[in-house]
Protein backbone atom coordinates (compact mmCIF):
# COMPACT_ATOMS: atom_id res chain seq x y z
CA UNK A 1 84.10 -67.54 16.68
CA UNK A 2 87.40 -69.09 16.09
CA UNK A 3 90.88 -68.09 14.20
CA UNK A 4 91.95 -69.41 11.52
CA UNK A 5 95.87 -69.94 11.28
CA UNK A 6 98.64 -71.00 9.74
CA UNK A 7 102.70 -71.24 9.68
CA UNK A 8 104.07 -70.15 7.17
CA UNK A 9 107.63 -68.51 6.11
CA UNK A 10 108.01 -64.91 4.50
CA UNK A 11 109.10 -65.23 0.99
CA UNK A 12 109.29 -61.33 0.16
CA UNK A 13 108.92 -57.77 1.40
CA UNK A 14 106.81 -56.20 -1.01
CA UNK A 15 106.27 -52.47 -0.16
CA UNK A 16 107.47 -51.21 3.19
CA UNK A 17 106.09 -48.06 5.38
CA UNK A 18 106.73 -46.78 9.09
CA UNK A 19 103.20 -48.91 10.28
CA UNK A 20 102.67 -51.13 7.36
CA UNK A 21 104.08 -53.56 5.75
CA UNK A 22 102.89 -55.89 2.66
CA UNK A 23 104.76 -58.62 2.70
CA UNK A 24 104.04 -62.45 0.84
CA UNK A 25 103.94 -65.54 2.66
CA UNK A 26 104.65 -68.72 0.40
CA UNK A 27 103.93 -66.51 -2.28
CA UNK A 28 100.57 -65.38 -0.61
CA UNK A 29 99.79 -61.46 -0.28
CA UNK A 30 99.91 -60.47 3.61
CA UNK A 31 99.81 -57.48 5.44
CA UNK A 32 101.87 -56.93 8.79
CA UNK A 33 102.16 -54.45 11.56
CA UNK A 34 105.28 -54.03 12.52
CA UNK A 35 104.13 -52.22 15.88
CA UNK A 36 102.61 -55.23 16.81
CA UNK A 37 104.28 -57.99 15.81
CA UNK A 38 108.22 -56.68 15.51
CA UNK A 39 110.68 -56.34 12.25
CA UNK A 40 109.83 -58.87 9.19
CA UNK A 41 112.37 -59.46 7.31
CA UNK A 42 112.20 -62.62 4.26
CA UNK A 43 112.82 -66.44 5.64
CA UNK A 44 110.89 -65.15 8.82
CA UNK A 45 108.79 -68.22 10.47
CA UNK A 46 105.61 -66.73 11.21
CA UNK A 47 101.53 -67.44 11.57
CA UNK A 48 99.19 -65.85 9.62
CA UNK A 49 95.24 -65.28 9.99
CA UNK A 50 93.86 -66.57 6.72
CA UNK A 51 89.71 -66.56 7.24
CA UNK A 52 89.24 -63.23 5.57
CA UNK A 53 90.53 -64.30 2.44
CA UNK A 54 89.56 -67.55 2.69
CA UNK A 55 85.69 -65.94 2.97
CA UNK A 56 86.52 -64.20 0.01
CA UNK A 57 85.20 -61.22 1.51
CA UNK A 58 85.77 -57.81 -0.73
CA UNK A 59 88.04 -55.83 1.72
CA UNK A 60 89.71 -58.78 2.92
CA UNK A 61 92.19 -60.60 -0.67
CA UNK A 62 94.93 -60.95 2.19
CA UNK A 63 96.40 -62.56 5.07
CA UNK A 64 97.07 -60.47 8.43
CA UNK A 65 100.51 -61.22 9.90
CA UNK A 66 99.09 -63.05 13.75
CA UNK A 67 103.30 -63.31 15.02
CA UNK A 68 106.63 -63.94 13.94
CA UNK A 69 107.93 -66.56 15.71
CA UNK A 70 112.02 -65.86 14.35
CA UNK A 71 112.23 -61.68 15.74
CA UNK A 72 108.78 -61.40 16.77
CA UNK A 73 108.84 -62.59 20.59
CA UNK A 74 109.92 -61.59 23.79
CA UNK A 75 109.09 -57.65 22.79
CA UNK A 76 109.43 -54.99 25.14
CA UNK A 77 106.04 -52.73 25.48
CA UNK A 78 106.15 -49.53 24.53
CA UNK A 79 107.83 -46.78 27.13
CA UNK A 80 105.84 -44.71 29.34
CA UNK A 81 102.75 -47.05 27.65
CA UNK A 82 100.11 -48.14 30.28
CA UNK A 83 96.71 -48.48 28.15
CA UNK A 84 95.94 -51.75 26.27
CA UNK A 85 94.68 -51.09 23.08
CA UNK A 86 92.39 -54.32 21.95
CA UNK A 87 92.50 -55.25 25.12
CA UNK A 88 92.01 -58.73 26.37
CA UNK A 89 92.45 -60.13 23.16
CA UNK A 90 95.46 -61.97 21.49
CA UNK A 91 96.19 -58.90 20.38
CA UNK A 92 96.58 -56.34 23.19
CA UNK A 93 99.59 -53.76 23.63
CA UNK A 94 100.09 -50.90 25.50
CA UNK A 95 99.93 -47.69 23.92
CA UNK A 96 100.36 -43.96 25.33
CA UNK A 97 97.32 -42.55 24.58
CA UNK A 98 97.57 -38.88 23.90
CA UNK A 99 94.63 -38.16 26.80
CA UNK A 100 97.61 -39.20 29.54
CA UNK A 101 99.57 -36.12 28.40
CA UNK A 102 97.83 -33.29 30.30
CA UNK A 103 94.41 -31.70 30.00
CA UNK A 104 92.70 -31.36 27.29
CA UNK A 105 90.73 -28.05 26.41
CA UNK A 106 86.75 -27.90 27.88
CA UNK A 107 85.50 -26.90 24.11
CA UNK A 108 86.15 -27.16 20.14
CA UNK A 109 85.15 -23.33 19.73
CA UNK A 110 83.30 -23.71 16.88
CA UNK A 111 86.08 -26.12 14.68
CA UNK A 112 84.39 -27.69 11.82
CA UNK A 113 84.45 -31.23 11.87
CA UNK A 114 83.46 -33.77 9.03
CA UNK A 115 81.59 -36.42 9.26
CA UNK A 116 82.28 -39.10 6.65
CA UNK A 117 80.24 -42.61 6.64
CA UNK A 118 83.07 -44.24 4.22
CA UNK A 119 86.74 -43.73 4.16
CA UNK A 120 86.71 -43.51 -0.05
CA UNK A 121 85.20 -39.61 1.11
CA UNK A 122 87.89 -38.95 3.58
CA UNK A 123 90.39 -37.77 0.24
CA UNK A 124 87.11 -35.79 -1.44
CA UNK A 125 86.94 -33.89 1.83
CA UNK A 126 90.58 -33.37 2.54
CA UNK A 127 90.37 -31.92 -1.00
CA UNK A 128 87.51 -29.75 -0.25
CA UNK A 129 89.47 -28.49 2.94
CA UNK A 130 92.27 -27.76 0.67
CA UNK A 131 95.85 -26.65 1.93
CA UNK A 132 96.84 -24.76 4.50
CA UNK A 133 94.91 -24.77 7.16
CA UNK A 134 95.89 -27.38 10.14
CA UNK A 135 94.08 -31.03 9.71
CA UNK A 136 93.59 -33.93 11.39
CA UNK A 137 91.79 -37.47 10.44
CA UNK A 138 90.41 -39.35 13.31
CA UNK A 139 89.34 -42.88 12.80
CA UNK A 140 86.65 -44.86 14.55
CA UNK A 141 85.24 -48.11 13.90
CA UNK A 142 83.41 -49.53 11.99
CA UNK A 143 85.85 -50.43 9.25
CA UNK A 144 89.53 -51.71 9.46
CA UNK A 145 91.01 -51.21 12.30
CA UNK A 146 94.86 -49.91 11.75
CA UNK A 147 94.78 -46.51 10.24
CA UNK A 148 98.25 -47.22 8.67
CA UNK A 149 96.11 -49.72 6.26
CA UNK A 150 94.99 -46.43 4.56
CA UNK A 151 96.95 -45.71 1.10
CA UNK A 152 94.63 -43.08 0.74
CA UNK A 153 95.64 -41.19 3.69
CA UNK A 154 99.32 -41.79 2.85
CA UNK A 155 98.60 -39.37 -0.14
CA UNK A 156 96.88 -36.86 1.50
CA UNK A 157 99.92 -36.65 4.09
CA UNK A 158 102.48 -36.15 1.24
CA UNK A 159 99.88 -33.83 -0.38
CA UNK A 160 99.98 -31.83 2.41
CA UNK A 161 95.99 -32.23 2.75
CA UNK A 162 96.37 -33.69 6.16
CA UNK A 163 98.47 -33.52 9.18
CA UNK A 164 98.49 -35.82 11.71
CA UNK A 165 96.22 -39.21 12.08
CA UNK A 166 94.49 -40.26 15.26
CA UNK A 167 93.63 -44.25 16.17
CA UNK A 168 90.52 -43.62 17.96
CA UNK A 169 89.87 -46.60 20.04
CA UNK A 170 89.24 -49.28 19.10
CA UNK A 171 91.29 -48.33 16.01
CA UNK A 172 95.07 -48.98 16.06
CA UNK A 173 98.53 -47.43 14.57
CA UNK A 174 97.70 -43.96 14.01
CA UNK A 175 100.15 -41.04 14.71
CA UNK A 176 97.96 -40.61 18.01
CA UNK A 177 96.18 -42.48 20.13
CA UNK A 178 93.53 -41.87 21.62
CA UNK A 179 90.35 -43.34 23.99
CA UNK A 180 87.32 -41.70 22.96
CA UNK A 181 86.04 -39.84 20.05
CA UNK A 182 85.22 -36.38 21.92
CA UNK A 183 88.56 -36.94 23.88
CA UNK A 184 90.59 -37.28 20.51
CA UNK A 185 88.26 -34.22 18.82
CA UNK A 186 89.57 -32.06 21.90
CA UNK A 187 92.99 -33.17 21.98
CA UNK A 188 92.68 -31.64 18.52
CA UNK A 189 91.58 -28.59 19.27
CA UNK A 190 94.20 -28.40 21.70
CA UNK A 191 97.20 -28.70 19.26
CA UNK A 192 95.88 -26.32 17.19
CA UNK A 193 94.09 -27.84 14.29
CA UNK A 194 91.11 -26.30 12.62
CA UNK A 195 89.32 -28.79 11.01
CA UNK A 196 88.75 -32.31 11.85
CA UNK A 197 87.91 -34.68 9.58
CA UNK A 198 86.31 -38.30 11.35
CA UNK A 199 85.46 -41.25 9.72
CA UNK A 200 85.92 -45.01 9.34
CA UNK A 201 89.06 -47.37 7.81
CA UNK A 202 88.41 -49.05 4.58
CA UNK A 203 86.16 -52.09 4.23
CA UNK A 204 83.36 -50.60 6.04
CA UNK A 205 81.23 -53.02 8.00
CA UNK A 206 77.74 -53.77 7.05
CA UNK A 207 74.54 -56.52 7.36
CA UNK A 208 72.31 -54.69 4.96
CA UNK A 209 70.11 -53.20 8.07
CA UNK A 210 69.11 -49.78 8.93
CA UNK A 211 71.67 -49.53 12.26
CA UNK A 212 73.87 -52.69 11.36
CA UNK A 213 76.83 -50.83 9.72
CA UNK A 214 80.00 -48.57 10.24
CA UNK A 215 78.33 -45.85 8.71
CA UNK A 216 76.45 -44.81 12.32
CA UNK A 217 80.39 -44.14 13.81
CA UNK A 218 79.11 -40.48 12.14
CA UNK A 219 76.73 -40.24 14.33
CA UNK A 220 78.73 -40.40 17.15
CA UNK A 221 81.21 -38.16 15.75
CA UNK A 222 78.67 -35.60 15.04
CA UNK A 223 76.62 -35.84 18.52
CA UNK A 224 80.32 -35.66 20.70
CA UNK A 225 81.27 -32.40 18.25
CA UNK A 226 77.88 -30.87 18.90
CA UNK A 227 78.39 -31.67 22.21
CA UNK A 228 81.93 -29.71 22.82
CA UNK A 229 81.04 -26.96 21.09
CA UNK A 230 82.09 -27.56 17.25
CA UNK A 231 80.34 -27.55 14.34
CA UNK A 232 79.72 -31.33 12.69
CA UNK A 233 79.42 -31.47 8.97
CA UNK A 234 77.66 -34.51 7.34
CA UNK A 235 79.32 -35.76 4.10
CA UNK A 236 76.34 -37.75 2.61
CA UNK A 237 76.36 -40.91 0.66
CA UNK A 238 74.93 -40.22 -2.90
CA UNK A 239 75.33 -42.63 -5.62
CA UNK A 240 73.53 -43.46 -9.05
CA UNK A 241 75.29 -46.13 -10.08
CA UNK A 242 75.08 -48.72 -7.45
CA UNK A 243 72.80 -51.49 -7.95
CA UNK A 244 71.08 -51.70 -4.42
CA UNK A 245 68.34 -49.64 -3.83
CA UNK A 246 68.89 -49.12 -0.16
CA UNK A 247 72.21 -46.91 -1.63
CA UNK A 248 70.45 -45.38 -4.64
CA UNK A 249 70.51 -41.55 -4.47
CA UNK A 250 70.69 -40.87 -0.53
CA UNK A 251 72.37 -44.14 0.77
CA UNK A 252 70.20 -45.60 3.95
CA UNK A 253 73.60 -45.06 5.78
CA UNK A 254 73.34 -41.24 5.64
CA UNK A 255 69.45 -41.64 6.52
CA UNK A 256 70.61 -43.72 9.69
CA UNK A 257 73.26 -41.18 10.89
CA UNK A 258 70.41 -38.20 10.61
CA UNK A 259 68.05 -40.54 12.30
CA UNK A 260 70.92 -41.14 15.27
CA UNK A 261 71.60 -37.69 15.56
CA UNK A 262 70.47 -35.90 19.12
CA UNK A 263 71.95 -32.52 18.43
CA UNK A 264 72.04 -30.39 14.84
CA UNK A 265 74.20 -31.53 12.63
CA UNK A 266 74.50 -29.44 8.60
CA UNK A 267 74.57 -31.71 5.80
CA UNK A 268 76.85 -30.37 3.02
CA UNK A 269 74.99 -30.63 -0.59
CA UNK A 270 76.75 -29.75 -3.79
CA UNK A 271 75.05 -27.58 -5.88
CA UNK A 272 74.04 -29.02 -9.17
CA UNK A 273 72.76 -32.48 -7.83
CA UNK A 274 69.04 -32.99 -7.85
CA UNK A 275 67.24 -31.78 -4.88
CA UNK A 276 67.77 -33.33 -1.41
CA UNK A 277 65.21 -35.18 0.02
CA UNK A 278 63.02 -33.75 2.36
CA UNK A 279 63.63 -35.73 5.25
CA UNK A 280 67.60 -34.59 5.28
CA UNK A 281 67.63 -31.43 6.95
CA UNK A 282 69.06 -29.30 7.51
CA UNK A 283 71.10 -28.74 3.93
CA UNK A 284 73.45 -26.35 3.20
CA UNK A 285 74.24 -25.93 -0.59
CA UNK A 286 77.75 -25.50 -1.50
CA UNK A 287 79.32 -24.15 -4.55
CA UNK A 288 81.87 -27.15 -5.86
CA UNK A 289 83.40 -25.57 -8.65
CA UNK A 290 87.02 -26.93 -9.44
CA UNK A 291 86.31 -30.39 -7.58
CA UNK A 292 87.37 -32.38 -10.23
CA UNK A 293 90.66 -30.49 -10.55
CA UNK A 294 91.49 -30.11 -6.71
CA UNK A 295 90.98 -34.18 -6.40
CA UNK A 296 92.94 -35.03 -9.71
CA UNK A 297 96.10 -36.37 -7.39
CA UNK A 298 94.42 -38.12 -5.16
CA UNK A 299 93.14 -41.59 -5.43
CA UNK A 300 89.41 -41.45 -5.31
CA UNK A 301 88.02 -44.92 -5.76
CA UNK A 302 84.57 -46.14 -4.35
CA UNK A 303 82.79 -49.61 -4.70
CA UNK A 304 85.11 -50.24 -7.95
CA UNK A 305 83.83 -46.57 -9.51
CA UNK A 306 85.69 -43.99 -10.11
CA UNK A 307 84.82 -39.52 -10.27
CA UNK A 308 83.86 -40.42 -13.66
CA UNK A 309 81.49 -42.90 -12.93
CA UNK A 310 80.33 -41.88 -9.97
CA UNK A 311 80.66 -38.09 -9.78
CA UNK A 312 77.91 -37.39 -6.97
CA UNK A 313 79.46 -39.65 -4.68
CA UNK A 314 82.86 -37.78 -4.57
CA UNK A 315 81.21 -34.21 -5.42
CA UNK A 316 78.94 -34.76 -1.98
CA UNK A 317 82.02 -35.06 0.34
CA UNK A 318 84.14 -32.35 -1.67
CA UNK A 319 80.68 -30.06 -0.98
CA UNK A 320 81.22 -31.11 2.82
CA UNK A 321 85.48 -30.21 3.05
CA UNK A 322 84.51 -26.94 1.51
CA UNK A 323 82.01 -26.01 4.10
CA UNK A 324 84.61 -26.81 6.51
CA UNK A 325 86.88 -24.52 5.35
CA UNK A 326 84.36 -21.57 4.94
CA UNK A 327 83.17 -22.35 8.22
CA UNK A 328 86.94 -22.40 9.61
CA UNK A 329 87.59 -19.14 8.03
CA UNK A 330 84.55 -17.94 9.30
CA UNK A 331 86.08 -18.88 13.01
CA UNK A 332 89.44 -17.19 12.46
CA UNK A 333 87.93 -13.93 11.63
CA UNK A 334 88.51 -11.12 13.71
């Protein structure tokens, strides 16, 4: 395993947001973190990582800012900051995690959370959810790292679909930080939110083997809810338009998260799709009338398709945010 890097000088500041920045490098697209590696500004000297796009790898047609060597050095950690996040890499920085902040509350008391295998269903779901009620997105790995990489979930903040963003370890730049994924579902709970929404940053990892992929982070996310006392909602992987079989109908990463399971998880099914298998149980069918309309804002793009070309795909995690929100409203009741 090695780095690949190069100098190079910034040459313009292409689009510019609190954690993100897309910058070009000698006229190359590049993405920076500014939390990381200090203020860019153009005719910066910096070093960039270049293997990703150099692989040619789908998620990857950019370089990743590494330092700027003109305002990036001699940076002052954060205050009150004491936990490395990537720690013992190049890359380590202390962040206040949010778990350092007093306790957390012993259960979830029955909050619906979502479980999404991809981040192209986090805006479905969101949309499913709908507005006003109080949600948060926590991201694990198993796809990129920063959460501020997300455009999607840019959107669904100004949309007012979601509230605040939590960096789940080993995940980076989120509006919280936090270690673990129960710890972050409980600090949650604790600041009032109703329904969480977990799942993975874009460019999800994957080797083409039954365990070997990002997708099982929803297993984890569903086991920990179970655990505390919440309510974890599968958003399955349907497609009919992708050309491998292993993600024909009922994607193998869906399978693999039921499989992983230890405690009950529900599996959200939009009515109207051909029946579910029998091995994914249990399913709960849910009326998804109006999707298309309540995701027409949003960006909803998966594997190059779009609702139009792949309408089960996006339909499936809609069918889960609804759920949520029945399930939430169930909670509030008196």
């Amino acid at each position: 395993m090695a780095l690949s890097l190069r100098r190079g000088r910034v040459t313009a500041v292409v689009e510019a947001h609190e954690r993100l920045l897309r910058i070009e490098v000698d006229g190359t697209p590049c993405v920076a973190y500014p939390g990381l590696t200090g203020k860019v500004e153009v005719g910066d000297d910096v070093v960039v990582n270049v293997q990703a796009r150099e692989l040619e790898l789908g998620s990857g047609g950019f370089d990743v800012l590494h330092a700027n060597l003109t305002r990036g050095l001699d940076m002052p950690p954060e205050d009150a900051a004491h936990v490395m996040t990537l720690p013992y890499t190049p890359l380590q920085a202390a962040v206040r995690h949010a778990e350092e902040d007093g306790p957390l509350p012993a259960s979830l008391a029955d909050m619906p959370v979502v479980c999404c295998t991809l981040h192209s269903q986090v805006a479905p779901a969101a949309a499913g959810i709908g507005k006003g009620l109080g949600v948060a997105y926590l991201q694990m790995g198993g796809g990129a790292l920063p959460v501020s990489l997300s455009d999607s979930l840019r959107t669904l903040k100004e949309e007012g679909l979601v509230e605040v963003a939590v960096a789940v370890s080993p995940c980076i730049a989120g509006d919280v930080q936090c270690v673990s994924v129960a710890s972050a579902l409980l600090w949650a709970a604790g600041a009032g939110i109703e329904v969480a929404i977990c799942g993975i940053g874009p460019g999800i990892v994957g080797t083409g083997s039954a365990f070997g992929h990002g997708a099982v982070s929803a297993a984890e996310a569903a086991n920990a809810a179970r655990a505390l006392g919440g309510m974890p909602i599968l958003a399955p992987r349907l497609s009919w338009g992708d050309a491998r079989d292993r993600h024909r109908g009922v994607s193998h990463h869906t399978r693999a998260v039921v499989e992983l399971c230890e405690r009950a998880l529900t599996v959200a099914w939009p009515a109207g799709q051909e029946a579910a298998p029998d091995w994914l149980e249990p399913v709960t069918e849910v009326d998804i009338t109006g999707w298309e309309e309540a995701c027409s804002t949003l960006p909803l793009h998966h594997m190059g398709r779009g609702p139009g070309e792949e309408p089960g795909f996006f339909a499936a995690a809609f069918a889960a945010g609804r759920l949520a929100r029945n399930e939430a409203a169930r909670v509030a009741a008196p």
